[in-house]
Protein backbone atom coordinates (compact mmCIF):
# COMPACT_ATOMS: atom_id res chain seq x y z
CA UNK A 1 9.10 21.13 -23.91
CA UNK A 2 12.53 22.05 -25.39
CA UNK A 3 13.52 20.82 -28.67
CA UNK A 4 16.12 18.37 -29.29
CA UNK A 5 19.26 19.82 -30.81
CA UNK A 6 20.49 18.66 -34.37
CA UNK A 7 23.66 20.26 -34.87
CA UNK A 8 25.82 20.22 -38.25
CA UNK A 9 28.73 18.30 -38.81
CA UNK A 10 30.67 21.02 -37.67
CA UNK A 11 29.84 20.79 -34.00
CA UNK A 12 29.26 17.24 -33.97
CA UNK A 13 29.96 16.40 -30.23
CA UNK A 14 33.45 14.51 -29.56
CA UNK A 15 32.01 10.47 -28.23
CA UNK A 16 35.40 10.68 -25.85
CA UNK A 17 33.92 13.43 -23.93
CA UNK A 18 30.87 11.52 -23.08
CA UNK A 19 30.06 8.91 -20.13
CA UNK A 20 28.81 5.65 -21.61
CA UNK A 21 25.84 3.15 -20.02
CA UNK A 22 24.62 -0.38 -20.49
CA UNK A 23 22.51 1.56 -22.86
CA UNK A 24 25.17 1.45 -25.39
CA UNK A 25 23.89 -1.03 -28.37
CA UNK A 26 26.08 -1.71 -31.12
CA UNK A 27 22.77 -2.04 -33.66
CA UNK A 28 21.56 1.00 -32.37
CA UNK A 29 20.60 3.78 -34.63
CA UNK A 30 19.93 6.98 -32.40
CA UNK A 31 22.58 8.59 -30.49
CA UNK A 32 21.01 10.19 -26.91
CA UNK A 33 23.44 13.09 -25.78
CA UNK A 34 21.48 14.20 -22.20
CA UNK A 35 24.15 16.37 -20.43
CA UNK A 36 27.18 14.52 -20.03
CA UNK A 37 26.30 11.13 -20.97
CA UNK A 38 25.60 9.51 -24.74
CA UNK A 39 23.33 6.51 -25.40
CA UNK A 40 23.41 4.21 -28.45
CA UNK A 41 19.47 2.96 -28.39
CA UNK A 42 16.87 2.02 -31.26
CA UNK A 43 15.01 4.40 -33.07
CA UNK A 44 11.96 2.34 -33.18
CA UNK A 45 12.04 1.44 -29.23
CA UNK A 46 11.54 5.47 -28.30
CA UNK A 47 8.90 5.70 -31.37
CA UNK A 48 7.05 2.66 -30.15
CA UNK A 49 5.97 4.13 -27.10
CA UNK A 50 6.17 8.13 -27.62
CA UNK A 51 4.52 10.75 -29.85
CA UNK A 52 6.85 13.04 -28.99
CA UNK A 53 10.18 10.85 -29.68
CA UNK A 54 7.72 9.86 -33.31
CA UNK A 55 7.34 13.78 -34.21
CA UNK A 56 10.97 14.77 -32.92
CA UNK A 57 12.80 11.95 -35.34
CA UNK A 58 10.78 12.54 -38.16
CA UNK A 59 11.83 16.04 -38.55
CA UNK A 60 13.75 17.10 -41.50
CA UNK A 61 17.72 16.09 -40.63
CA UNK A 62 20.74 18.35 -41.80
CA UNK A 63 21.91 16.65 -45.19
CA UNK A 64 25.25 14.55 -44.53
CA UNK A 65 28.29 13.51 -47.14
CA UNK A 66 30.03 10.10 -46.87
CA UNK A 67 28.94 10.23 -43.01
CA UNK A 68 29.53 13.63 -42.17
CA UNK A 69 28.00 14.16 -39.05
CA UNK A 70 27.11 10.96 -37.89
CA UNK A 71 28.27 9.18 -34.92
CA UNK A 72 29.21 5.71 -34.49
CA UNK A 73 27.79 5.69 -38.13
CA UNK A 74 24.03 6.84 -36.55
CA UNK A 75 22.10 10.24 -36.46
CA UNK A 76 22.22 12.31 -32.95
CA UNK A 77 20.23 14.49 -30.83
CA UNK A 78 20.85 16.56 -27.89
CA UNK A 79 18.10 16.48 -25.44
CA UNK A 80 17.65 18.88 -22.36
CA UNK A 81 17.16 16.43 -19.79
CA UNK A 82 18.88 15.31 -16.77
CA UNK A 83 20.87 11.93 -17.53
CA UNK A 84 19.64 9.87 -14.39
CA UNK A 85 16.23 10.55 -16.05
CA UNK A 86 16.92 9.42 -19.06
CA UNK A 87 18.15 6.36 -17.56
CA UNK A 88 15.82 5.86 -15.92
CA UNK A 89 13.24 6.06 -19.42
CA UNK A 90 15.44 4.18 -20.87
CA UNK A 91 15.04 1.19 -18.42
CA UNK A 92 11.54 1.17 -17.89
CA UNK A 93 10.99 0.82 -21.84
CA UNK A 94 13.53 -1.99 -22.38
CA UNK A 95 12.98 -3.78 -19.14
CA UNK A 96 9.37 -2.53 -17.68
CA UNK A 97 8.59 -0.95 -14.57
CA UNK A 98 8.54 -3.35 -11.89
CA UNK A 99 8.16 -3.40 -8.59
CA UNK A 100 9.00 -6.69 -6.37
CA UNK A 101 8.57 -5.19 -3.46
CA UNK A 102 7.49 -1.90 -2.08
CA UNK A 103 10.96 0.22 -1.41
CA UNK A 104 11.77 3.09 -0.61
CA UNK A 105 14.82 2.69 -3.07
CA UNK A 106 12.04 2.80 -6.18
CA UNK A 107 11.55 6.17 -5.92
CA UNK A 108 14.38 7.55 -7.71
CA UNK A 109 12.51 5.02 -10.84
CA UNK A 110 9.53 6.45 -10.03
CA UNK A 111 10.08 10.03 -9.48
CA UNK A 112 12.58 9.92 -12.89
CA UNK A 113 10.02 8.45 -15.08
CA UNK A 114 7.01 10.05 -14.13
CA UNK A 115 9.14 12.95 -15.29
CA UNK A 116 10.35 11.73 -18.45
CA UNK A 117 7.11 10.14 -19.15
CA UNK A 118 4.58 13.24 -18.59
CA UNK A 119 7.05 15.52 -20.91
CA UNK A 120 7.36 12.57 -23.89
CA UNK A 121 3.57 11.51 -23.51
CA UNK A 122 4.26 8.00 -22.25
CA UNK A 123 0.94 7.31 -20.72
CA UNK A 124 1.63 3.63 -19.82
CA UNK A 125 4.46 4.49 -17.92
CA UNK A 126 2.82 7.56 -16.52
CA UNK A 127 -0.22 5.65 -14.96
CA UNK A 128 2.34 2.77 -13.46
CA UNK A 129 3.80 5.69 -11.48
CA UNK A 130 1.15 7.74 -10.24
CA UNK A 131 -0.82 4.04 -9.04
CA UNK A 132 2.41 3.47 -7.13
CA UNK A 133 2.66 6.63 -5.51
CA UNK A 134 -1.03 6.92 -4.83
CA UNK A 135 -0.34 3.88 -2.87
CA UNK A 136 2.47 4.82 -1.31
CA UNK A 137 1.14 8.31 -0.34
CA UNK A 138 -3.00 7.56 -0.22
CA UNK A 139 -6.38 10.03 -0.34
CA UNK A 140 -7.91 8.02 2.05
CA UNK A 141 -7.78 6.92 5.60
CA UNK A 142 -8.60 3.22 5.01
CA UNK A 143 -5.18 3.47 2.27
CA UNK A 144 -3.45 5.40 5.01
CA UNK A 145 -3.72 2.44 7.61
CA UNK A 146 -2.71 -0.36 4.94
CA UNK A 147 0.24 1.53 4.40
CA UNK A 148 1.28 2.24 8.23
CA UNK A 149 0.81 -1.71 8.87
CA UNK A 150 3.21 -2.34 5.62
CA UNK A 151 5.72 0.10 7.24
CA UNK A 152 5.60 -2.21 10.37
CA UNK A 153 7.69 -4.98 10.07
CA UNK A 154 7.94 -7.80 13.07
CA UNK A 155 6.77 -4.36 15.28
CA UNK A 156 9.16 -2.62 14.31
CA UNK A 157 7.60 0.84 12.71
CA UNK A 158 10.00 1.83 9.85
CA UNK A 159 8.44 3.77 7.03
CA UNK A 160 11.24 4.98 5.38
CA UNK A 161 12.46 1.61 4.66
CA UNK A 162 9.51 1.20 2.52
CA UNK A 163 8.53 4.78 1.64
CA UNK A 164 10.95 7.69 0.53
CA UNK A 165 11.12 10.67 2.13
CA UNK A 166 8.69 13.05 2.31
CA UNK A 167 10.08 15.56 1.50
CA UNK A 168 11.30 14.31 -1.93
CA UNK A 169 7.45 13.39 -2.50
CA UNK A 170 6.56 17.30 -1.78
CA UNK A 171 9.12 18.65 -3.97
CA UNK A 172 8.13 15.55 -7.15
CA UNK A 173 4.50 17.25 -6.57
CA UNK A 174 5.61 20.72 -6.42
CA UNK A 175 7.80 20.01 -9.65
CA UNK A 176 5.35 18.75 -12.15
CA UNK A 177 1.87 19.60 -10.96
CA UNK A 178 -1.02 17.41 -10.99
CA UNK A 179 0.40 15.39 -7.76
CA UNK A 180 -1.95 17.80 -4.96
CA UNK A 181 -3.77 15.35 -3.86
CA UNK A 182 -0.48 13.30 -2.42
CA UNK A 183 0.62 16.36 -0.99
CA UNK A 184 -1.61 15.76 2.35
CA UNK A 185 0.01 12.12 2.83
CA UNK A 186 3.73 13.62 2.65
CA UNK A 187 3.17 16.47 5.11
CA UNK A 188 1.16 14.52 7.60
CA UNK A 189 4.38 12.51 6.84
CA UNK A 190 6.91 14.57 7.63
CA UNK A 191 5.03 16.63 10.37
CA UNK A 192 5.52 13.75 12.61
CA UNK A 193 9.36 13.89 12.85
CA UNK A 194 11.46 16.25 15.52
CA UNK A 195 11.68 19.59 14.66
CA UNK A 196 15.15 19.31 13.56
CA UNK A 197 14.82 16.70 11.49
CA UNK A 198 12.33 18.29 9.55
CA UNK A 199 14.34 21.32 9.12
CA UNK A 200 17.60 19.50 8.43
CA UNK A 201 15.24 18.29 5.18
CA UNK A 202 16.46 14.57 3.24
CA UNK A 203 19.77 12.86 2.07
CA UNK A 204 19.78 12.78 -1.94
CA UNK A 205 18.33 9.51 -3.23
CA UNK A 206 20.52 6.30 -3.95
CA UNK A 207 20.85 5.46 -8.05
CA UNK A 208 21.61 8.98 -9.61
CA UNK A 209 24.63 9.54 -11.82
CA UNK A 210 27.80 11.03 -10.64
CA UNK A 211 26.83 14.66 -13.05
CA UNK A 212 23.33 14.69 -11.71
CA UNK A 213 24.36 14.37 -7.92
CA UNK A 214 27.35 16.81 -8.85
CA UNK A 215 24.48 19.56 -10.47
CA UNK A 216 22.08 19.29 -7.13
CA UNK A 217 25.26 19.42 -5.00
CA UNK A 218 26.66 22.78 -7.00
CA UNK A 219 22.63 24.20 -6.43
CA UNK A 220 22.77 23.61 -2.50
CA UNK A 221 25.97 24.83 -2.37
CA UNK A 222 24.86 28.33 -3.86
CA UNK A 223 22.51 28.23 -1.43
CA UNK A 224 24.54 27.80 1.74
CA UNK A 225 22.84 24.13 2.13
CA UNK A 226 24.84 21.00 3.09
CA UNK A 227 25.52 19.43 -0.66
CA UNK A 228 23.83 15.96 0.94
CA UNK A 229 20.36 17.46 1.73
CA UNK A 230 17.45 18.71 0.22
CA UNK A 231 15.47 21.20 2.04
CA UNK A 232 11.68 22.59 2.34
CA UNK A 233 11.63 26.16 1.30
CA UNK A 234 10.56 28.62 3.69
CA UNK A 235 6.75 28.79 3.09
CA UNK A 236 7.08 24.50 2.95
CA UNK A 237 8.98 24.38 6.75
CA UNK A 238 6.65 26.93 8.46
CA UNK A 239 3.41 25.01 6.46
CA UNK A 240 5.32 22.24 8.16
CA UNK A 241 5.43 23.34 11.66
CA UNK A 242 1.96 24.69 11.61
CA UNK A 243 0.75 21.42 10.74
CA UNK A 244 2.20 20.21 13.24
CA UNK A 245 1.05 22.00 16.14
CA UNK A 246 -2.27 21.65 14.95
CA UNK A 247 -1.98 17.65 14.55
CA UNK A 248 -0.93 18.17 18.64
CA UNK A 249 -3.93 20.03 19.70
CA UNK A 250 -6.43 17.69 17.89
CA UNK A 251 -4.79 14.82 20.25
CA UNK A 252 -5.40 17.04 23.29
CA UNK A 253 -8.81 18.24 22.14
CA UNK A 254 -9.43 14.13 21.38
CA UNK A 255 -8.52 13.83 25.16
CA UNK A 256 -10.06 16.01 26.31
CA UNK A 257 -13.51 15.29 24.65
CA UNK A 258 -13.81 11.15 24.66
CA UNK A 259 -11.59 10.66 28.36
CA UNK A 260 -11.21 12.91 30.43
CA UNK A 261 -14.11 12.28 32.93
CA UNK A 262 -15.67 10.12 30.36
CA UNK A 263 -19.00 8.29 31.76
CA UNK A 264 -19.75 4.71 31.21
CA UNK A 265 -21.90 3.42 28.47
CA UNK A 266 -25.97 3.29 28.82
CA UNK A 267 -25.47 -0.78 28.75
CA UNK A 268 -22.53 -0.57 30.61
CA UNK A 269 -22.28 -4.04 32.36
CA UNK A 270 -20.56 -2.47 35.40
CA UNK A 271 -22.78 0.03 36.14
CA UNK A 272 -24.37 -1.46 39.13
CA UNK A 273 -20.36 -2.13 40.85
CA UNK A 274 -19.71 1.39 42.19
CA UNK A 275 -20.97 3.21 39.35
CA UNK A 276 -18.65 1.04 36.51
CA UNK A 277 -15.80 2.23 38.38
CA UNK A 278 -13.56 -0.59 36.61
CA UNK A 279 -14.65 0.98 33.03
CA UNK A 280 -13.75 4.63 34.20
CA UNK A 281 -10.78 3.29 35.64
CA UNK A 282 -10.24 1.65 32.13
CA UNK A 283 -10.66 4.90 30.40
CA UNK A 284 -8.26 6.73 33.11
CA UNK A 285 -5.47 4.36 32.59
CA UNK A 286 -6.29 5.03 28.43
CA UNK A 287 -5.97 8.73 29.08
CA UNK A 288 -2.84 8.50 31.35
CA UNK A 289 -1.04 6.80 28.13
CA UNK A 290 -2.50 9.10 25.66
CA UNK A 291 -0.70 11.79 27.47
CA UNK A 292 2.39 10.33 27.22
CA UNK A 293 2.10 9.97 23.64
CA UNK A 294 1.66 14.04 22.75
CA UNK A 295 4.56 14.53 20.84
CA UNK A 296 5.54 10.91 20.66
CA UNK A 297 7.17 10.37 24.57
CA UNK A 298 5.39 6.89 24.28
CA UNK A 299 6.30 5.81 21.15
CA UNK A 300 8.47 7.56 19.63
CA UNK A 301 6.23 8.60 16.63
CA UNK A 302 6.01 12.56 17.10
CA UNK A 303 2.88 14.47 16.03
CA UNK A 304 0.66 11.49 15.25
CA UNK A 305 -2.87 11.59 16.63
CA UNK A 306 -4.18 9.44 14.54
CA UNK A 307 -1.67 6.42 15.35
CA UNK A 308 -2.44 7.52 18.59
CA UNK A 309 -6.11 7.52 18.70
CA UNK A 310 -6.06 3.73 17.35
CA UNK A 311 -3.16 2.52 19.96
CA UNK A 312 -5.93 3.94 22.04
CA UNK A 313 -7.86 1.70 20.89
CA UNK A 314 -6.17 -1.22 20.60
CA UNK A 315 -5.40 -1.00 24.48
CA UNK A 316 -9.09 -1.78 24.82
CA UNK A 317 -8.42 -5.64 24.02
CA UNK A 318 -5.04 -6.11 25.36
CA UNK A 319 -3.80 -8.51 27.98
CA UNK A 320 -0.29 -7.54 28.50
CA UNK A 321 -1.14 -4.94 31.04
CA UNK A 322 0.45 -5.60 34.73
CA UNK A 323 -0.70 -5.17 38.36
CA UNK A 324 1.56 -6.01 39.74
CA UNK A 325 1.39 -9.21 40.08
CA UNK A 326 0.60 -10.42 36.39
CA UNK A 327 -0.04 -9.64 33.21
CA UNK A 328 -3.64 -8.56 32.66
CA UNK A 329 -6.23 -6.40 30.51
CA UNK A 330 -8.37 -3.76 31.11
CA UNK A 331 -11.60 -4.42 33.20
CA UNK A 332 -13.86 -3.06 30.75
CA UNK A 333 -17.14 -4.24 29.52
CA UNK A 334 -17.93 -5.00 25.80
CA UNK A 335 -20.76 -1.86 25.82
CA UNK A 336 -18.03 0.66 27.10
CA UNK A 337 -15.42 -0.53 24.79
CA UNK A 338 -17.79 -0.72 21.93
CA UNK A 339 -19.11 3.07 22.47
CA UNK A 340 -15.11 4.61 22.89
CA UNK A 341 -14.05 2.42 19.61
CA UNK A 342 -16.85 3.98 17.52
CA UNK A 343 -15.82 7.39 18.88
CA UNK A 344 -12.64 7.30 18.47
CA UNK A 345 -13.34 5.55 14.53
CA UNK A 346 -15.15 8.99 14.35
CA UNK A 347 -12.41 11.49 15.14
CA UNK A 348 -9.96 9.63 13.37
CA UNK A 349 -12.01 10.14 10.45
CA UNK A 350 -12.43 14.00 11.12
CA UNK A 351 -8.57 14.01 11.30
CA UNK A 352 -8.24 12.65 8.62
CA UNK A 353 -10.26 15.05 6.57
CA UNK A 354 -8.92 18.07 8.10
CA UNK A 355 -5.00 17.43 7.52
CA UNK A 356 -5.29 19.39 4.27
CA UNK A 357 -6.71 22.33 6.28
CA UNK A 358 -4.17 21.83 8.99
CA UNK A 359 -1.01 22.24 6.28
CA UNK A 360 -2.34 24.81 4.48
CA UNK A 361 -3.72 23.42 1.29
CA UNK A 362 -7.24 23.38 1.85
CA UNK A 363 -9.30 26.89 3.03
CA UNK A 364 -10.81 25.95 6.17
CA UNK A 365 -14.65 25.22 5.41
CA UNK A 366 -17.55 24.44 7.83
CA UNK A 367 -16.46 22.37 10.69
CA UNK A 368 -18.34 19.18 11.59
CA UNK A 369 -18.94 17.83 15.32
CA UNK A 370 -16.97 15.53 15.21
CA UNK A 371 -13.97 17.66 13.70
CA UNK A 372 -14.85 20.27 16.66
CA UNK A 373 -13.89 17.46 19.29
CA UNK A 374 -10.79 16.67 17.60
CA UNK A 375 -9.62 20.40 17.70
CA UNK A 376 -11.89 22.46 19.73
């Protein structure tokens, strides 16, 4: 961590060439300067909650005369951090870390003091975050379908009304370490858009200061990179794509495994009416929408197998099929649909467990069965 800067009296920084906050106290007694922006704040507030901000004021400080030095009649330090960061901090000590709601407009909080609070040893703070974004971006399957029915509001599927962009959640992990085990989630994530829009990358995030925005702009610009985006690197986009391809052929291999030519159950309760021809029919129609949802035609949702392994299953129980006529479900028995749900329950969980393989951040161990029938 980089030291805080006390300077002597003379280079004591000029206030008027600083950006004031709300974080401007008149009975504070620490002055904050974090790039281009000063905060007034209490002393006792940082040392309250932080070793670090404990050790760092109790340092020897320059000797001063009648004042010399101070500012606003308090001591100063110079800290290398980005302002919207320290904002950030600053706002989760005085006011707490709170989330109403999940939004995807909390992740410039949580992403800023994660930061600040894993460099100043802030473990309360620290812990709020990573539970958040353990929910938001889950180890499991069971925490993966909570959060897909959050992100569905009224049936309308919107995740990035409630989640932030992937991509920002793959560069946080890349950033500070410790975060690998979200890294699955977010390219799973991001795998399921369009090509394009993965490669055109995310929009910066809403609630940074003007210098901050102005610093990442000035970085994509050196890179040739619209000012308004940030972007996977290389290794990240190709991870990306590969990912994705292999998310596609586990939906085809799925296919071609559990329907194409799929028999009826050994109870199947039309077995004895031509052979159950109403459940193969049942499992025919199933495939013949399954197909349509490789790369998202159906639905819109690109790259998703296992979204569309469970619509598959889900049209087991339906009644807003039509014949023609009227609406209707699927004349399927409760054997045959019982036998295709615990299938597919199966290779959604072998998905699940090989999407670290299929983006590169897991070797590729011993493949189970039902993993083979998912991608074989």
């Amino acid at each position: 961590m980089l030291s805080p800067t006390v300077l002597p009296y003379s280079t004591t920084p000029r206030l008027q060439n600083y950006t004031t906050t709300d974080f401007w106290f008149t009975d504070g007694n620490i002055i904050l300067f974090v790039g281009d922006v000063a905060f007034k704040v209490h002393r006792g507030q940082l040392v309250r909650h932080s070793d670090v901000f404990h050790d760092m004021f109790s340092l020897p400080q320059p000797a001063t005369e009648e004042g010399q030095g101070l500012i606003d009649g308090c001591a100063w330090v110079t800290l290398h951090d980005d302002p919207s960061d320290m904002l950030h901090l600053l706002r989760a000590l005085y006011d707490g870390l709170y989330f109403t709601k999940v939004s995807s407009g909390d992740f410039c909080a949580i992403s800023a003091v994660l930061r600040m609070s894993t460099k100043y040893l802030i473990d309360h703070l620290r812990k709020r975050c990573m539970e958040r974004l353990e929910a938001d971006w889950p180890t499991t399957l069971a925490g993966w379908d909570k959060r897909e029915q959050q992100a569905t509001a009224d049936g309308r599927y919107n995740p990035r009304e409630f989640y932030a962009h992937p991509i920002m959640v793959i560069k946080l992990a890349q950033e500070l370490g410790g975060l690998e085990h979200i890294l699955p989630a977010a390219f799973y994530d991001l795998s399921r858009y369009g090509p394009r829009k993965i490669a055109h990358g995310a929009s910066l995030m809403p609630g940074l200061l003007p210098a901050t925005i102005a610093q990442l702009a000035a970085r994509a610009k050196a890179r040739g990179q619209p000012e308004d985006a940030l972007r996977l690197t290389r290794a990240d986009l190709r991870a990306t794509f590969l990912g994705r391809e292999a998310s596609q052929r586990a939906l085809a291999a799925f296919i071609d495994a559990e329907l194409v030519g799929r028999g009826v159950s050994a109870n199947c309760a039309n077995r004895h009416h031509a052979n159950g021809h109403h459940c193969r029919e049942s499992f025919y129609f199933i495939m013949l929408n399954l197909l349509r949802s490789v790369s998202g035609i159906a639905s819109g949702r690109d790259a998703d197998p296992l979204f569309s392994v469970l619509q598959a299953v889900e049209m087991l129980s339906r009644t807003d099929f039509s014949d023609g006529t009227k609406q209707c479900g699927l004349r399927i028995c409760a054997s045959c649909k019982e036998d295709f749900s615990l299938s597919a329950a199966v290779a959604r969980k072998a998905a699940w467990e090989q999407i670290p393989v299929w983006f590169g951040l897991k070797p590729e161990g011993p493949v189970k069965e039902a993993a083979v029938k998912m991608e074989a």
